[in-house]
Protein backbone atom coordinates (compact mmCIF):
# COMPACT_ATOMS: atom_id res chain seq x y z
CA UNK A 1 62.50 -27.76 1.11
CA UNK A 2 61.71 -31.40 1.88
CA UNK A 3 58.26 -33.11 0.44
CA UNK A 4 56.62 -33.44 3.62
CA UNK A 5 57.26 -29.55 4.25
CA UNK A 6 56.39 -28.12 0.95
CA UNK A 7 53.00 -30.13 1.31
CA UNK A 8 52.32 -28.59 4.60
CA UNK A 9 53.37 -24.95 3.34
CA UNK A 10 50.58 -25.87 0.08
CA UNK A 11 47.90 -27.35 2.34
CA UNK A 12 47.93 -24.35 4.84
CA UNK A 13 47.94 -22.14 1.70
CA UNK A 14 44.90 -23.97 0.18
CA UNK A 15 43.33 -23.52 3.77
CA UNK A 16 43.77 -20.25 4.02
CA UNK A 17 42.49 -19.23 0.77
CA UNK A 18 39.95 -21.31 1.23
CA UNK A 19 38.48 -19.44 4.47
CA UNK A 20 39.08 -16.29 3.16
CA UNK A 21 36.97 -17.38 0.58
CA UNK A 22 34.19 -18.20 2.45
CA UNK A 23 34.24 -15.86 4.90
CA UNK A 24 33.59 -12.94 2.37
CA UNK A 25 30.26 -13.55 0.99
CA UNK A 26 29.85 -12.68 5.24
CA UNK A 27 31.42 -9.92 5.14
CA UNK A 28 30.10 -8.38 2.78
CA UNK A 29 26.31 -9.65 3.25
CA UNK A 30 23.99 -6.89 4.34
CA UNK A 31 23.12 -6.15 8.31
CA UNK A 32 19.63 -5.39 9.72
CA UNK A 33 20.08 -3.06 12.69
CA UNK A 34 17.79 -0.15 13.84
CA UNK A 35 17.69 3.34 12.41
CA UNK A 36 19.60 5.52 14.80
CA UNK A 37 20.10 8.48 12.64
CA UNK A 38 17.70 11.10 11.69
CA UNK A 39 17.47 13.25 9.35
CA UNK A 40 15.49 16.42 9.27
CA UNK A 41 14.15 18.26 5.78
CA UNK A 42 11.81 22.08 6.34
CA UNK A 43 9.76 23.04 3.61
CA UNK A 44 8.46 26.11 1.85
CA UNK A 45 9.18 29.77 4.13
CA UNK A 46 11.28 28.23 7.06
CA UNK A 47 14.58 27.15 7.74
CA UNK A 48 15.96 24.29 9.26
CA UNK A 49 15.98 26.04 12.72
CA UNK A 50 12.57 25.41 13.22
CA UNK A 51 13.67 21.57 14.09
CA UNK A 52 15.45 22.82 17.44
CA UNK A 53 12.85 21.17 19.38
CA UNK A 54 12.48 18.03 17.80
CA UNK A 55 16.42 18.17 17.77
CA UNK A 56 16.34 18.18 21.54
CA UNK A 57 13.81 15.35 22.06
CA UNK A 58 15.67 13.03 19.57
CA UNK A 59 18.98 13.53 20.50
CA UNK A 60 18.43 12.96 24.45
CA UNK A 61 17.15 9.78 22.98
CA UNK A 62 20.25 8.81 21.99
CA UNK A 63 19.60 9.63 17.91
CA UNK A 64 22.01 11.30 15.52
CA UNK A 65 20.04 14.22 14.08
CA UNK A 66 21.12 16.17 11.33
CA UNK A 67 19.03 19.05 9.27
CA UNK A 68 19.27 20.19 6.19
CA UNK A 69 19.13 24.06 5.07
CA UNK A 70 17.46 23.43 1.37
CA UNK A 71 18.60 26.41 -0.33
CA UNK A 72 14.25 26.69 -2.10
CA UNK A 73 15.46 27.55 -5.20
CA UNK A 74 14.91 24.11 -7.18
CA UNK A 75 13.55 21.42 -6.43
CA UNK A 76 17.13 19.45 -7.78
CA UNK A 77 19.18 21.60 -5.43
CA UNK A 78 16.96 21.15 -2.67
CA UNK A 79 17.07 17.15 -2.90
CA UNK A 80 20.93 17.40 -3.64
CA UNK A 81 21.12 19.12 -0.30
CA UNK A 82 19.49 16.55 1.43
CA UNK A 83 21.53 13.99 -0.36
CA UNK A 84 24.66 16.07 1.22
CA UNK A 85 23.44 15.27 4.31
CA UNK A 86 22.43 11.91 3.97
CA UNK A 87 26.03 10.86 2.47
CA UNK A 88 27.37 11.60 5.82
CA UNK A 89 25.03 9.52 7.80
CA UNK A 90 26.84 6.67 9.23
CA UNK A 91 23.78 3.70 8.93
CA UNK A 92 20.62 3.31 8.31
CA UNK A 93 18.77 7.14 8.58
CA UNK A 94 15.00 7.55 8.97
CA UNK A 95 14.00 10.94 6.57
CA UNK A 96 11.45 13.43 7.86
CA UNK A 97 10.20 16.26 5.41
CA UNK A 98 7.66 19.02 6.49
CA UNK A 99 5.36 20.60 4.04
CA UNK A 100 7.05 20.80 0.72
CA UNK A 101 10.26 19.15 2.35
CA UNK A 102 7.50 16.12 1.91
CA UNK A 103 8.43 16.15 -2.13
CA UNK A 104 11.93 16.84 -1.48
CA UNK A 105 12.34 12.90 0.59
CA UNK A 106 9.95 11.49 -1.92
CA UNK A 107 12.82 12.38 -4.52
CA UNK A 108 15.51 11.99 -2.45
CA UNK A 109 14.84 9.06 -0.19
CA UNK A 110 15.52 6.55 -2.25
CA UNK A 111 19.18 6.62 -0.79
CA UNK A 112 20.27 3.76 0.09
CA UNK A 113 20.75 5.15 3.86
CA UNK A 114 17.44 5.33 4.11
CA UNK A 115 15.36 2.63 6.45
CA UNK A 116 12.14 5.03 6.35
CA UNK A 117 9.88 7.83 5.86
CA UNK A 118 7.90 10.24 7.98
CA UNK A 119 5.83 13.21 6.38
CA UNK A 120 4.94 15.92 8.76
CA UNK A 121 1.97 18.16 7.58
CA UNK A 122 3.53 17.08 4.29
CA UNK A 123 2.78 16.42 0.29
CA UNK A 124 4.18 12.60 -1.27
CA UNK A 125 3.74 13.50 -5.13
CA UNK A 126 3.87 9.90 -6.91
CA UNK A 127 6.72 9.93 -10.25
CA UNK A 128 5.42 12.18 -12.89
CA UNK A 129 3.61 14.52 -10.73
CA UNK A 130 4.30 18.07 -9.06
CA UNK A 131 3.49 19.22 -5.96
CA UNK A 132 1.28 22.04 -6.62
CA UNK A 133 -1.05 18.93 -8.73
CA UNK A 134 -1.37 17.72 -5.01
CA UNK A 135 -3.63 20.60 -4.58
CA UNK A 136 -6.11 19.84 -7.64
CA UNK A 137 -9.05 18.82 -5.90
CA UNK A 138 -8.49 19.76 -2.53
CA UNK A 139 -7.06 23.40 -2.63
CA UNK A 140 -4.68 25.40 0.05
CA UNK A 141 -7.44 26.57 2.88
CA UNK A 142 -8.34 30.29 1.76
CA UNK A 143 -5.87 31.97 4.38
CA UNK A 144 -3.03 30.47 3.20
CA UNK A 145 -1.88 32.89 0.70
CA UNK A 146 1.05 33.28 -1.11
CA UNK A 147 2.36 36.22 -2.94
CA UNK A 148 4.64 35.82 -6.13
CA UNK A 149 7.34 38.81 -6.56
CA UNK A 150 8.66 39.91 -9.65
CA UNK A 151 11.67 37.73 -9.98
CA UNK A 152 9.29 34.28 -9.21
CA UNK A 153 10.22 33.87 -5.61
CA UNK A 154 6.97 33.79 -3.16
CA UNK A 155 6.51 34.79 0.10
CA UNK A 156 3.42 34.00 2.39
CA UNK A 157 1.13 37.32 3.32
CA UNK A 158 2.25 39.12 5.74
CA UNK A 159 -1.26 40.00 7.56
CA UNK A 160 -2.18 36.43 7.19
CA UNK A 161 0.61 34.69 8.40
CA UNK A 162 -0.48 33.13 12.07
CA UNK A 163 -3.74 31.92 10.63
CA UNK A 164 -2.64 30.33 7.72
CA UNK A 165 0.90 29.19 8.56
CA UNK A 166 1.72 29.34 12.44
CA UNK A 167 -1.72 29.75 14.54
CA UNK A 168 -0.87 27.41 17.46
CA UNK A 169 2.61 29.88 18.24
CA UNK A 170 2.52 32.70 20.17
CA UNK A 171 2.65 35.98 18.95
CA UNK A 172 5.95 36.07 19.32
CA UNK A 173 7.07 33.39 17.65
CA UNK A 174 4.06 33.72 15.19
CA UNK A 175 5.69 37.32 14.22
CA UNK A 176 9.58 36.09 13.81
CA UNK A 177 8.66 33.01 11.83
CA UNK A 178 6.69 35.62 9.78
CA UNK A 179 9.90 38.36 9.35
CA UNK A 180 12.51 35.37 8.81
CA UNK A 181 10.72 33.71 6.40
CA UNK A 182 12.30 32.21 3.11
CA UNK A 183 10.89 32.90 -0.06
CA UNK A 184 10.69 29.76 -2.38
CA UNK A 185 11.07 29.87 -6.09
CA UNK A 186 7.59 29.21 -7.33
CA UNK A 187 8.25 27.03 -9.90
CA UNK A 188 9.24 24.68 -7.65
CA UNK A 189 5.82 23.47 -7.67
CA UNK A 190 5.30 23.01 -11.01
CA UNK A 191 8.46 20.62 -11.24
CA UNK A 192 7.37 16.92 -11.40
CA UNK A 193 9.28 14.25 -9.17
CA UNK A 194 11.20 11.27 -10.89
CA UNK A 195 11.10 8.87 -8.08
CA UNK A 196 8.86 8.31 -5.20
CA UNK A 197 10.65 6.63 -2.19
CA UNK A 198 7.06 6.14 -0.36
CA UNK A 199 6.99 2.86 -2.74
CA UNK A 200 9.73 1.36 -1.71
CA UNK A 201 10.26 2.55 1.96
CA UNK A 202 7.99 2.31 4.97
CA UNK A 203 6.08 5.66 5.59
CA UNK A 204 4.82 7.63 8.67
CA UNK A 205 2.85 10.64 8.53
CA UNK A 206 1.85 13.78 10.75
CA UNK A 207 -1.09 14.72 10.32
CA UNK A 208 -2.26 18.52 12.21
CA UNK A 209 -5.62 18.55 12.63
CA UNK A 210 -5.45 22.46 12.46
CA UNK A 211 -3.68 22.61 9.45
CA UNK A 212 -4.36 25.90 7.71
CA UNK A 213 -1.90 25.88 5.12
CA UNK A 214 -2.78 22.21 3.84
CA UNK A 215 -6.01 21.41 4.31
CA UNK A 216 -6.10 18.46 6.49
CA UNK A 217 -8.13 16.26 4.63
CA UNK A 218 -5.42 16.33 1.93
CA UNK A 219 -3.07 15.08 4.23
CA UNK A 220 -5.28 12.46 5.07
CA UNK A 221 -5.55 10.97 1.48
CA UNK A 222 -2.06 10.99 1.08
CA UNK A 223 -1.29 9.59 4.45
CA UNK A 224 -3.42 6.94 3.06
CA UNK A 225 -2.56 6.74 -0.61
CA UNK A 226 1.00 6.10 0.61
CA UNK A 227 0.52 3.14 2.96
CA UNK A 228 1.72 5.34 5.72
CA UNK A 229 1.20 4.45 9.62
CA UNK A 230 -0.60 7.78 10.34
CA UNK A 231 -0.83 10.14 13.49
CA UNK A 232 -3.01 12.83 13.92
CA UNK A 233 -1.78 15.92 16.24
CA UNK A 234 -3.81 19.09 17.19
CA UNK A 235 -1.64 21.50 16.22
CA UNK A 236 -1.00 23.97 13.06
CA UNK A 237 0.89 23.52 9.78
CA UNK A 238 3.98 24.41 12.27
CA UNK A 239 3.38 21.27 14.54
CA UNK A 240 6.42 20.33 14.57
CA UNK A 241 7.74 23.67 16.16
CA UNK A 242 4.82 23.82 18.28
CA UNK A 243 4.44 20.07 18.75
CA UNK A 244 8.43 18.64 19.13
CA UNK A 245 7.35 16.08 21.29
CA UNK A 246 4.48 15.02 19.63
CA UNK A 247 6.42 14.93 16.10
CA UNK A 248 9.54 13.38 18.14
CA UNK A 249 7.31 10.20 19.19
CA UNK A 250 6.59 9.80 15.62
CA UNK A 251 10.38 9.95 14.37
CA UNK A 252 10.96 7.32 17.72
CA UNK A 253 8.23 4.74 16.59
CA UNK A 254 9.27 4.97 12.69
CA UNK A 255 12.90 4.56 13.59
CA UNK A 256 12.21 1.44 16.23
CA UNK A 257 9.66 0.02 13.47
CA UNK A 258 12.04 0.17 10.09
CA UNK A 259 15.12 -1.98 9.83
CA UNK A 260 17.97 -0.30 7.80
CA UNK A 261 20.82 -2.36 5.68
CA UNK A 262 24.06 -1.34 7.14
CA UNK A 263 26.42 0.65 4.47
């Protein structure tokens, strides 16, 4: 190979390396782009199914929703089931918990998918506490009652169960939320959180106005305690069954208003 050729072959070499070089820092730099993906955590005595609504309003928005089925037996195997989920999410993800769900993305959301936080008729423990120390000075309204079997799994009364946990549904729907119900181990509530994502994520909350099951001023102070942009709905501890829309808007503003770092 003559001089003048092998210095060309070096010089494009150089070149080339040389781009590549710089154009990685690029490519591997984080991207800002809008949540689009939504992910959807029930609490205590409900499945994910009661999401269907707010399902259908997200999704004709154009959002990814997915929903977890937390199994209520820990509070580790709940969160690891929402981390399932969360793996699979393809960007940034806002995380929505309802009720006790609200402890489960306080552990759980510090993914790194996840661009936010929104807490429907929900509990935020900070690290180091539990969620039934949320309760300590402003207790479950009085029917809200929960009944511990012999093997530590709870179930909510069975006379009591529109008032205190569904009394915006119909009958109807009151009565097969009631039969279909999940029992929760109890000593869920006694197990203390390790991380709290609220401190390091933007937070929205839900708050029902006619909230029998948490008394709404407790969601209040935690709405506030957490920095979160707060809405308040007329609706029950089941707003977001008997409120999709309502809850839906929510999800929409907290997923136009946090900016996610692309995986």
């Amino acid at each position: 190979m003559s001089t003048t050729r092998r210095d060309f072959v070096a010089a494009a070499a150089a070149a080339s390396l040389a781009g590549a070089a710089q154009a990685q820092p690029d490519h591997q730099a984080p991207r800002s782009q809008p949540a689009r993906n939504v992910v959807l955590v029930h609490g205590a005595f409900a499945d994910g199914s009661g999401w269907r609504g707010v399902y259908d309003e997200l999704t004709s928005r154009g959002y990814r929703v997915s929903i977890v089925q937390n199994p209520l037996t820990s509070l580790a195997e709940d969160v690891a089931a929402t981390r399932r989920v969360l793996d699979r999410q393809d960007g940034p993800t806002i995380l929505v918990g309802h009720s006790y769900g609200g402890t489960v993305i306080t552990e759980a959301g510090i993914h790194p998918k996840v661009a936010g936080l929104v807490y429907v008729a929900a509990l935020a423990p900070d690290a180091g506490e539990s969620t039934g120390e949320q309760f300590a000075e402003i207790p479950a309204p009085p029917d809200f009652i929960i009944e511990t079997q012999p093997d530590g799994f709870g179930f909510v009364n069975m006379e009591k169960f529109k008032i205190g946990f569904a009394g915006d549904t119909s009958d109807a729907d009151a009565a097969f939320l009631r039969d279909s119900q999940v029992p929760i181990n109890m000593s869920i509530f006694a197990t203390k959180v390790s991380h709290a994502a609220w401190r390091s994520r933007p937070s929205w909350a839900v708050v029902p106005t006619q909230d029998n099951a948490i008394d709404p001023r407790l969601l209040r102070r935690t709405a506030r305690r957490i920095g979160a942009v707060t809405e308040e709905v007329e609706g029950s501890h089941v707003v977001f069954l008997s409120q999709p829309k309502a809850v839906a808007e929510v999800i929409d503003r907290a997923a136009r208003g946090a900016q996610g770092t692309a995986p």
